[in-house]
Protein backbone atom coordinates (compact mmCIF):
# COMPACT_ATOMS: atom_id res chain seq x y z
CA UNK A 1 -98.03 5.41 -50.45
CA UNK A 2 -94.43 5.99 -51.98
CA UNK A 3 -92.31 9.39 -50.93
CA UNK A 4 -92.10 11.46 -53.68
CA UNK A 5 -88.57 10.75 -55.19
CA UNK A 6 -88.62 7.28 -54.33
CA UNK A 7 -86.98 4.76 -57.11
CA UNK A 8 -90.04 2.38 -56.49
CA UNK A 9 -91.45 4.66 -58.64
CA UNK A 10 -88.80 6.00 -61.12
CA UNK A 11 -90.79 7.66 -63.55
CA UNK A 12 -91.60 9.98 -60.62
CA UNK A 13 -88.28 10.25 -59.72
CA UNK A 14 -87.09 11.21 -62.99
CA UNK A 15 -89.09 14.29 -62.90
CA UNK A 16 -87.51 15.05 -59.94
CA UNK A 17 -84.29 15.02 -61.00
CA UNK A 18 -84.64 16.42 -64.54
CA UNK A 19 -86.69 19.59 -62.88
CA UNK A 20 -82.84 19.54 -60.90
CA UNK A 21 -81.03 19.36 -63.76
CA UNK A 22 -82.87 22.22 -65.60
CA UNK A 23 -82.57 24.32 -62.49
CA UNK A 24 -79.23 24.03 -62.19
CA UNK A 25 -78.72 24.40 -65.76
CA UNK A 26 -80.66 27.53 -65.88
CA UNK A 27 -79.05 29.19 -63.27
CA UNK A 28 -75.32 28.26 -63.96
CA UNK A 29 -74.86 26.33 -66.93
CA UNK A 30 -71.46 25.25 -66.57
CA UNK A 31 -71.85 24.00 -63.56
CA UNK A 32 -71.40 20.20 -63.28
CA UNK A 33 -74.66 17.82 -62.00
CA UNK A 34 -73.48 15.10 -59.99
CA UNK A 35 -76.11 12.18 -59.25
CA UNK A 36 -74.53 10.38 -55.94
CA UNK A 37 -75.95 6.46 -55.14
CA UNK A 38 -74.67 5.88 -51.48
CA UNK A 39 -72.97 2.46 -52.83
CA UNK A 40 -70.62 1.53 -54.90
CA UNK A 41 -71.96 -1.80 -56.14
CA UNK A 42 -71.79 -1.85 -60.07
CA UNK A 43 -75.56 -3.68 -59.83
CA UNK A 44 -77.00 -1.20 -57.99
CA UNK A 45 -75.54 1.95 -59.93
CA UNK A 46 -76.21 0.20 -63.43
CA UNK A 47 -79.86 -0.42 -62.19
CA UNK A 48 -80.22 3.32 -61.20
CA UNK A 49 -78.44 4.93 -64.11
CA UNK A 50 -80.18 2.15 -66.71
CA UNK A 51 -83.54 3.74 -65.10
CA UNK A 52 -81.98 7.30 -65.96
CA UNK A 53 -81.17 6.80 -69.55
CA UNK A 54 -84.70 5.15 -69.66
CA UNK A 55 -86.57 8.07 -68.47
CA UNK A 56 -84.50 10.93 -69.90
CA UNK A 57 -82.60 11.98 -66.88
CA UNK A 58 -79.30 13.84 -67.44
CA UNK A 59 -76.37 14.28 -65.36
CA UNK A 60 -72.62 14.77 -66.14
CA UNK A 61 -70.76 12.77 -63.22
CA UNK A 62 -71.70 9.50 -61.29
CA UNK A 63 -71.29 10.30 -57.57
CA UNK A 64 -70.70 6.94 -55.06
CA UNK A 65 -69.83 6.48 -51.55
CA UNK A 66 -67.55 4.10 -50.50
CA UNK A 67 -66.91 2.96 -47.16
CA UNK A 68 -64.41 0.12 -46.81
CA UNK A 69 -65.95 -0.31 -42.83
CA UNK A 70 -69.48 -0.35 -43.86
CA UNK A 71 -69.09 -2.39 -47.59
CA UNK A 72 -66.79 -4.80 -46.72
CA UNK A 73 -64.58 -3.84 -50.54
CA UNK A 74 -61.05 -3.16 -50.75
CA UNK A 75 -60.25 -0.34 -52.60
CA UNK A 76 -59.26 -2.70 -55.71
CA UNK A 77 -62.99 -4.29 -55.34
CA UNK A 78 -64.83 -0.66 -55.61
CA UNK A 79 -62.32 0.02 -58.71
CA UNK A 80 -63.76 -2.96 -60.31
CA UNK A 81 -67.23 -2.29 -59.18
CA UNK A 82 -66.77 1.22 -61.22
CA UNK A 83 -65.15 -0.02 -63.92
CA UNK A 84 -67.71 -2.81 -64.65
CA UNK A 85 -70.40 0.25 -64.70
CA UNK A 86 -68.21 3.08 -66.03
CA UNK A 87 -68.24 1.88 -69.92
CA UNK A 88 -71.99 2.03 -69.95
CA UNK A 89 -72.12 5.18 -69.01
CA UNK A 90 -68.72 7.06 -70.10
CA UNK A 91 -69.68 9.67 -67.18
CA UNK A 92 -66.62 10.52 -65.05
CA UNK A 93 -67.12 9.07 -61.42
């Protein structure tokens, strides 16, 4: 059995986080939803944020760790990780 939230099962997932988004929305509507990926790897954040647009999840900034120790990527690498994502997206990061 799958954790609730996991992205194995997105469409689960995405209820999660638009229940978030509405909450947060609700409560302070001006305040700015950030949905953070621990990576900076433009595969792995166009995956996730492809499987947002697909099940209706909104957010208004992309969130990513880097970690030059732990990735390996210079700081030029994660800007080019970012900006081969960022034009899909058009979300500040």
């Amino acid at each position: 059995m799958l954790p609730d939230g996991s992205s194995a099962n997105f469409p689960q997932l995405a209820q999660l986080l638009k229940a978030g988004y509405a909450g947060v929305k609700a409560v302070a509507p001006s305040t700015q939803v950030i949905l953070h990926l621990g990576d900076v790897d433009a595969s792995k954040v166009q995956w996730f944020f492809n499987q947002c647009v697909a099940n209706g999840v909104q957010w208004d900034i992309i969130g990513c760790s880097y970690y030059p120790f732990w990735t390996g990527l210079t700081s030029e690498q994660a800007r080019t990780n970012i900006n081969q994502f960022y034009p899909s997206f058009n979300k500040p990061v």
